[in-house]
N, C-alpha and C. Protein backbone atom coordinates (compact mmCIF):
# COMPACT_ATOMS: atom_id res chain seq x y z
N UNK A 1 -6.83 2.26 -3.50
CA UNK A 1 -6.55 1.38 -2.38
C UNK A 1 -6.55 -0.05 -2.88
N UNK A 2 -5.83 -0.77 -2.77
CA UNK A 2 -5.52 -2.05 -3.09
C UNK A 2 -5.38 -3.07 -1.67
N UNK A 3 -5.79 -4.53 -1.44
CA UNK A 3 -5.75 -5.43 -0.82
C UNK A 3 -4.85 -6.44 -2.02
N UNK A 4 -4.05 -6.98 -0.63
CA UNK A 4 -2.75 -7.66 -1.27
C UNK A 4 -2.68 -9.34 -0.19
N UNK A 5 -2.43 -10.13 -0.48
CA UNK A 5 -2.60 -11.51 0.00
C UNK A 5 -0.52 -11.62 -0.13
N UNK A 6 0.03 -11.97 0.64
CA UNK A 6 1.35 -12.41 0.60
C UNK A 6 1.70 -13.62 1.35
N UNK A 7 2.34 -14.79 1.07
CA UNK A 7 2.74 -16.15 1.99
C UNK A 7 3.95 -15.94 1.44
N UNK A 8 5.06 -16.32 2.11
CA UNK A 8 6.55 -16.04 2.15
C UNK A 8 7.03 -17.26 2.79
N UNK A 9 8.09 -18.08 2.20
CA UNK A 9 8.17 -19.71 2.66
C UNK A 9 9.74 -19.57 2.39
N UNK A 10 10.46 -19.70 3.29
CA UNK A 10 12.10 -19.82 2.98
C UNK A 10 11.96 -21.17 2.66
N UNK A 11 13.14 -21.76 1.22
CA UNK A 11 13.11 -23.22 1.47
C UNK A 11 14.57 -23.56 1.87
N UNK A 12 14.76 -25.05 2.25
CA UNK A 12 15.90 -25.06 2.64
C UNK A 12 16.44 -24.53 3.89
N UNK A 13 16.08 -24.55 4.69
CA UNK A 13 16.43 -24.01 5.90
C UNK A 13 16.54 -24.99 7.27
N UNK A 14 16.65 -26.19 6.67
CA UNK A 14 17.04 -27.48 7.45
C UNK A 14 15.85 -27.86 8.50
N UNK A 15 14.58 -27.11 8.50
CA UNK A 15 13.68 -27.43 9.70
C UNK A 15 12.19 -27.00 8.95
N UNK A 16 11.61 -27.36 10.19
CA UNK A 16 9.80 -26.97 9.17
C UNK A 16 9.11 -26.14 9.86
N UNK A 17 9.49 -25.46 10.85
CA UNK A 17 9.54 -24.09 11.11
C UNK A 17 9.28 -23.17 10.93
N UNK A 18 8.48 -22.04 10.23
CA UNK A 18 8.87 -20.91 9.71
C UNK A 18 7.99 -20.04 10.69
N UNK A 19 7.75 -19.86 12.10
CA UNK A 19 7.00 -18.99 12.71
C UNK A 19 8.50 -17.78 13.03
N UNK A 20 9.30 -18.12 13.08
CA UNK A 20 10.61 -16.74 13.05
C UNK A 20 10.39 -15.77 12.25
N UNK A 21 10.09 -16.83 11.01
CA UNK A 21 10.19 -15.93 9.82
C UNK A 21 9.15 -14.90 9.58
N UNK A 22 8.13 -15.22 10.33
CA UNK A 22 6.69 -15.05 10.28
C UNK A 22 6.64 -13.83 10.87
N UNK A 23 6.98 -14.04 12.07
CA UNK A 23 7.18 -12.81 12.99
C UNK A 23 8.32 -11.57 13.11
N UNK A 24 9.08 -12.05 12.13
CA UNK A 24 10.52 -10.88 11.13
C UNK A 24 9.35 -10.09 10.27
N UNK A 25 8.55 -10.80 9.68
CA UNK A 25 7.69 -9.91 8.60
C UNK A 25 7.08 -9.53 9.24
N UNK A 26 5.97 -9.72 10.27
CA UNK A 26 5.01 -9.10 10.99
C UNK A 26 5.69 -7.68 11.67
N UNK A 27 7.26 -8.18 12.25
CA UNK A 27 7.50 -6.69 12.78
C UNK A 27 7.65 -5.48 11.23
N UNK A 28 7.85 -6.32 10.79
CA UNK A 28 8.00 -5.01 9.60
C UNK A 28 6.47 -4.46 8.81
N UNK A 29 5.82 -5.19 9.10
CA UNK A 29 4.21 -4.86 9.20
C UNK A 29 3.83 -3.90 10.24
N UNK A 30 4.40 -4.17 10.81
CA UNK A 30 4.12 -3.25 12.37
C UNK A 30 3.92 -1.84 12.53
N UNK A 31 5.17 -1.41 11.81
CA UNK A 31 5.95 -0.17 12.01
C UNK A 31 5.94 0.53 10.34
N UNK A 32 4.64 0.10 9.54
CA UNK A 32 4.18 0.62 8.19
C UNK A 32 2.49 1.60 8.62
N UNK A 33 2.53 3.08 8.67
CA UNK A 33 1.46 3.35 9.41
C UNK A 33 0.26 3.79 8.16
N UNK A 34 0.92 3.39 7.31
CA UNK A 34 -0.01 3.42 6.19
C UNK A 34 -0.84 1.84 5.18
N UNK A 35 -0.77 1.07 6.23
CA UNK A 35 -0.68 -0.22 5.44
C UNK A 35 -1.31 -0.69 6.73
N UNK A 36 -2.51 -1.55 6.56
CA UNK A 36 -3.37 -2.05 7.36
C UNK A 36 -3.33 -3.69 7.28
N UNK A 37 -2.88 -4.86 8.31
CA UNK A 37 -2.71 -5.73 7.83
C UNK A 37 -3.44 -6.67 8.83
N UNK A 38 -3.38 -7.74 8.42
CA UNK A 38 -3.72 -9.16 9.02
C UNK A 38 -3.02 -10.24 9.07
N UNK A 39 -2.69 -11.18 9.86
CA UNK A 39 -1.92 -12.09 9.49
C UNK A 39 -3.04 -13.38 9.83
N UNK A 40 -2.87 -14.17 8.79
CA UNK A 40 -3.78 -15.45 8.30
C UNK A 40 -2.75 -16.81 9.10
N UNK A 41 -3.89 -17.90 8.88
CA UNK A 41 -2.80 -18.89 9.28
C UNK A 41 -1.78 -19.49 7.72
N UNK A 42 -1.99 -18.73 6.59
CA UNK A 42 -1.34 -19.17 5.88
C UNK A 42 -1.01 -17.78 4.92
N UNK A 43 -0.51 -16.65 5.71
CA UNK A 43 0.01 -15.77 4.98
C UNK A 43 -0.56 -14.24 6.02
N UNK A 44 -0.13 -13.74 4.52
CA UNK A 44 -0.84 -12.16 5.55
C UNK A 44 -1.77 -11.58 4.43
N UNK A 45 -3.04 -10.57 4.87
CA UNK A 45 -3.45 -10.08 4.26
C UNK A 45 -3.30 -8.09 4.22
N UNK A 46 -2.35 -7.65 3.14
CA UNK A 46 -2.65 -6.22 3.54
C UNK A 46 -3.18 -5.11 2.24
N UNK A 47 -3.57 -3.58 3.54
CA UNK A 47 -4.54 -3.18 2.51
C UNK A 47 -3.49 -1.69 2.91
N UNK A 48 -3.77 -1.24 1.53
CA UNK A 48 -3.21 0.18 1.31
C UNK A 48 -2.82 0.52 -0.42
N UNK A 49 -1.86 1.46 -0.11
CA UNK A 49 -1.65 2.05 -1.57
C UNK A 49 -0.93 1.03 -2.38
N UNK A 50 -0.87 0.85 -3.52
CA UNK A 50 -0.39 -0.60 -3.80
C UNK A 50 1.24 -0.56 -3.85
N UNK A 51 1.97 1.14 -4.05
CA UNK A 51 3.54 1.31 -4.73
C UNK A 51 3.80 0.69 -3.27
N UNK A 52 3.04 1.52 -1.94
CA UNK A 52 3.57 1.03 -0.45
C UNK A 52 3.89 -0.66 -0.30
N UNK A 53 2.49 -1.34 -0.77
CA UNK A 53 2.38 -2.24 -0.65
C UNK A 53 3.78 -3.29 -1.15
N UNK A 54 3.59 -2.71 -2.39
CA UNK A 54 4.96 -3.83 -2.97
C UNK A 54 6.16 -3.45 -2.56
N UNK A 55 6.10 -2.21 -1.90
CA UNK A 55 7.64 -2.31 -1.12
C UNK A 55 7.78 -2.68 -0.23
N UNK A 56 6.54 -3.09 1.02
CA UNK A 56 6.83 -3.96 2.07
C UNK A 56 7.12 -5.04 1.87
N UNK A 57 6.40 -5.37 0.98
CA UNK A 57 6.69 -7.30 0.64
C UNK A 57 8.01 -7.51 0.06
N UNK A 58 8.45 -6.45 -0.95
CA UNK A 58 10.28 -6.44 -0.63
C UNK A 58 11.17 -7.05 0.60
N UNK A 59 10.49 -6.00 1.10
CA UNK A 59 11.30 -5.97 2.42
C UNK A 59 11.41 -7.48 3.30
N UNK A 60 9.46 -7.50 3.29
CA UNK A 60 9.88 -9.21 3.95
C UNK A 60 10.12 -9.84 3.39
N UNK A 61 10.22 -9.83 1.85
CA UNK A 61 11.04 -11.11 1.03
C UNK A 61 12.28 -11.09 1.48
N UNK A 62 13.00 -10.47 1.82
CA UNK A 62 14.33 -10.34 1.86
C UNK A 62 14.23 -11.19 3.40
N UNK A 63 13.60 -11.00 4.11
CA UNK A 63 13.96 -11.53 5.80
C UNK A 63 14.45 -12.88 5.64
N UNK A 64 13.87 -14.15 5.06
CA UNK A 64 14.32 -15.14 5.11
C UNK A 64 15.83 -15.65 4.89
N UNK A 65 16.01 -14.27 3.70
CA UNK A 65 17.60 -14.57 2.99
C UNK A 65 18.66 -13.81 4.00
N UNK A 66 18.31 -13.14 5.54
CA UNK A 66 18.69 -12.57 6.42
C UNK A 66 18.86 -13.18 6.99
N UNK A 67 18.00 -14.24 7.63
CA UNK A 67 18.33 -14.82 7.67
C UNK A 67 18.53 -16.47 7.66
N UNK A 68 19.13 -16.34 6.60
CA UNK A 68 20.38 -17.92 6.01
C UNK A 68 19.69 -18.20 5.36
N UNK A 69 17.99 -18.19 4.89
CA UNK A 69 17.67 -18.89 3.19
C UNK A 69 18.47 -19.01 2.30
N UNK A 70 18.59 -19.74 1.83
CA UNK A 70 19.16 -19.76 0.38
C UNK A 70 18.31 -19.13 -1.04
N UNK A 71 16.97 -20.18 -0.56
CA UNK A 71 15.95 -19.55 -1.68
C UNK A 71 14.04 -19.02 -0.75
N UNK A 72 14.17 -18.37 -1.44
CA UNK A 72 12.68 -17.85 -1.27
C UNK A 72 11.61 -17.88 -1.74
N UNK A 73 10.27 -18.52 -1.51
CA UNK A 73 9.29 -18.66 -2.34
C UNK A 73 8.17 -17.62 -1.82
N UNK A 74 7.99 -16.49 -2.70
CA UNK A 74 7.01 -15.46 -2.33
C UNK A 74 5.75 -15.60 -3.17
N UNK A 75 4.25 -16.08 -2.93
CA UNK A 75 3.07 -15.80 -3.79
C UNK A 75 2.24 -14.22 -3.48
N UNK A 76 2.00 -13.70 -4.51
CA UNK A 76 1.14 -12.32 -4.15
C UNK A 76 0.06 -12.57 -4.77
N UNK A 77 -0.87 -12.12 -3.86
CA UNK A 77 -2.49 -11.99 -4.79
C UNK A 77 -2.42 -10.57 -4.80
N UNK A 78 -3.05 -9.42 -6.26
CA UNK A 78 -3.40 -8.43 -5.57
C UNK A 78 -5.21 -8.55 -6.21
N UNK A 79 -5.55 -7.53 -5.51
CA UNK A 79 -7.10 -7.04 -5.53
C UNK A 79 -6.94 -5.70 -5.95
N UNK A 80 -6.85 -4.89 -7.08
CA UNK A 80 -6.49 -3.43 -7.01
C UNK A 80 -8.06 -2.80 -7.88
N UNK A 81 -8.79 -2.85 -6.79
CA UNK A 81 -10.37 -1.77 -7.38
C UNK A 81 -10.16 -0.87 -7.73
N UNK A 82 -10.35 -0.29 -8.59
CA UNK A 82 -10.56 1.05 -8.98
C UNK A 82 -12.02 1.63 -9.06
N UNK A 83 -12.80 1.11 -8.99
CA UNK A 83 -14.15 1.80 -9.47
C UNK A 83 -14.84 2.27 -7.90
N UNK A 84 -14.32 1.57 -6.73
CA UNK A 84 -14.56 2.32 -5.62
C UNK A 84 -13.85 1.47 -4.62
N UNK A 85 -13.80 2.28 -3.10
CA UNK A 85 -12.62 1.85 -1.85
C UNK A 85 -12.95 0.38 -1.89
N UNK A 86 -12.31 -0.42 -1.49
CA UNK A 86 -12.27 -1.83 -0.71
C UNK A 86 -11.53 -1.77 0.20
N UNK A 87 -11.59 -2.07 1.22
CA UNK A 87 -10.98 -2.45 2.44
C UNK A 87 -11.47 -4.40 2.85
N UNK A 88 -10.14 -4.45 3.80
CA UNK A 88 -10.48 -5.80 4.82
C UNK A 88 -11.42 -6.30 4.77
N UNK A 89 -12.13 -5.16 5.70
CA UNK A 89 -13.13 -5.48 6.48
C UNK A 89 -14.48 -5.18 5.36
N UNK A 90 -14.24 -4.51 4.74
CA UNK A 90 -15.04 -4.71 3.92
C UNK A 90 -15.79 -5.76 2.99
N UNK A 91 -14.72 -6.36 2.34
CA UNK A 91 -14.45 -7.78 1.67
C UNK A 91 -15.36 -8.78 2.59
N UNK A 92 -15.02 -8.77 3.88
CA UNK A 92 -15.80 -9.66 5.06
C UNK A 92 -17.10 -9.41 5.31
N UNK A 93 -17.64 -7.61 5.40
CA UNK A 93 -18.84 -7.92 5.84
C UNK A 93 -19.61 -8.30 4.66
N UNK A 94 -19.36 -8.01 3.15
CA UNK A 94 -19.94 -8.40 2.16
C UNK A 94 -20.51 -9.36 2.33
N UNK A 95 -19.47 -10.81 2.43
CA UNK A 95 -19.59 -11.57 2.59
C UNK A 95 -21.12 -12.22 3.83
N UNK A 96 -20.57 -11.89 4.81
CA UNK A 96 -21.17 -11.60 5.99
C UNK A 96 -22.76 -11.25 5.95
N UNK A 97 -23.04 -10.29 4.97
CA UNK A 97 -24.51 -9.77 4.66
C UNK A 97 -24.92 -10.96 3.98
N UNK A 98 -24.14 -11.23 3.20
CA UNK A 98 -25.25 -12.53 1.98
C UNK A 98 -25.52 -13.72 2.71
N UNK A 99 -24.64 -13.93 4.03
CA UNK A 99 -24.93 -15.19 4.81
C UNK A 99 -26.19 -14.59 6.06
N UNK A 100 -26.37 -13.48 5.98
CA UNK A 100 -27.04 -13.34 7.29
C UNK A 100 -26.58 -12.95 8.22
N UNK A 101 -25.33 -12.26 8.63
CA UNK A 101 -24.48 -12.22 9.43
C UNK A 101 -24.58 -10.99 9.54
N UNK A 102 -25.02 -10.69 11.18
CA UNK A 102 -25.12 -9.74 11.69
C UNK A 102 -23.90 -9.27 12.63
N UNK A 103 -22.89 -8.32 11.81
CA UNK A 103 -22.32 -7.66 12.85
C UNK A 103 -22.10 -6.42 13.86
């Protein structure tokens, strides 16, 4: 199981805008029932198998050039554990325990 960080920025697109674009990828997030996601205020965060993974982000790379980008600027983080599961929410309550944070 792998966690994947993606921000997707059409440039050139004459405006400063990009919540369209935002929400072209989110539907295609949507309708992936194997891929668990989040959307950040500066990207998305998703968790699943990693081959799945990099083929969604295909997919929304392509949305911008759908429509009318010229160019596309895609960053990926991945996280790919192997030595045991990570999830989301996991990552968070970690966090969460060392501060005291009772959820």
């Amino acid at each position: 199981m792998a966690i994947l960080e993606v921000s997707i920025v059409p440039i050139g697109t004459g405006g400063t805008s990009v919540s369209a674009y935002v929400a072209e990828c989110v539907k295609i997030l949507q309708k992936e029932k194997k891929i668990k996601h989040e959307l950040t205020s500066m990207g998305s965060n998703l968790e699943g198998d990693l081959k799945n993974l990099m083929r969604v982000v295909m997919k929304m790379h392509e949305v911008p050039f759908r429509k009318g980008a010229k160019r596309v600027s895609t960053a990926i983080r991945i996280d790919d554990r192997r030595d045991k599961k990570g999830t989301l929410e996991g990552k968070k309550k970690a966090v969460q325990r060392k501060l005291g944070v009772r959820s």
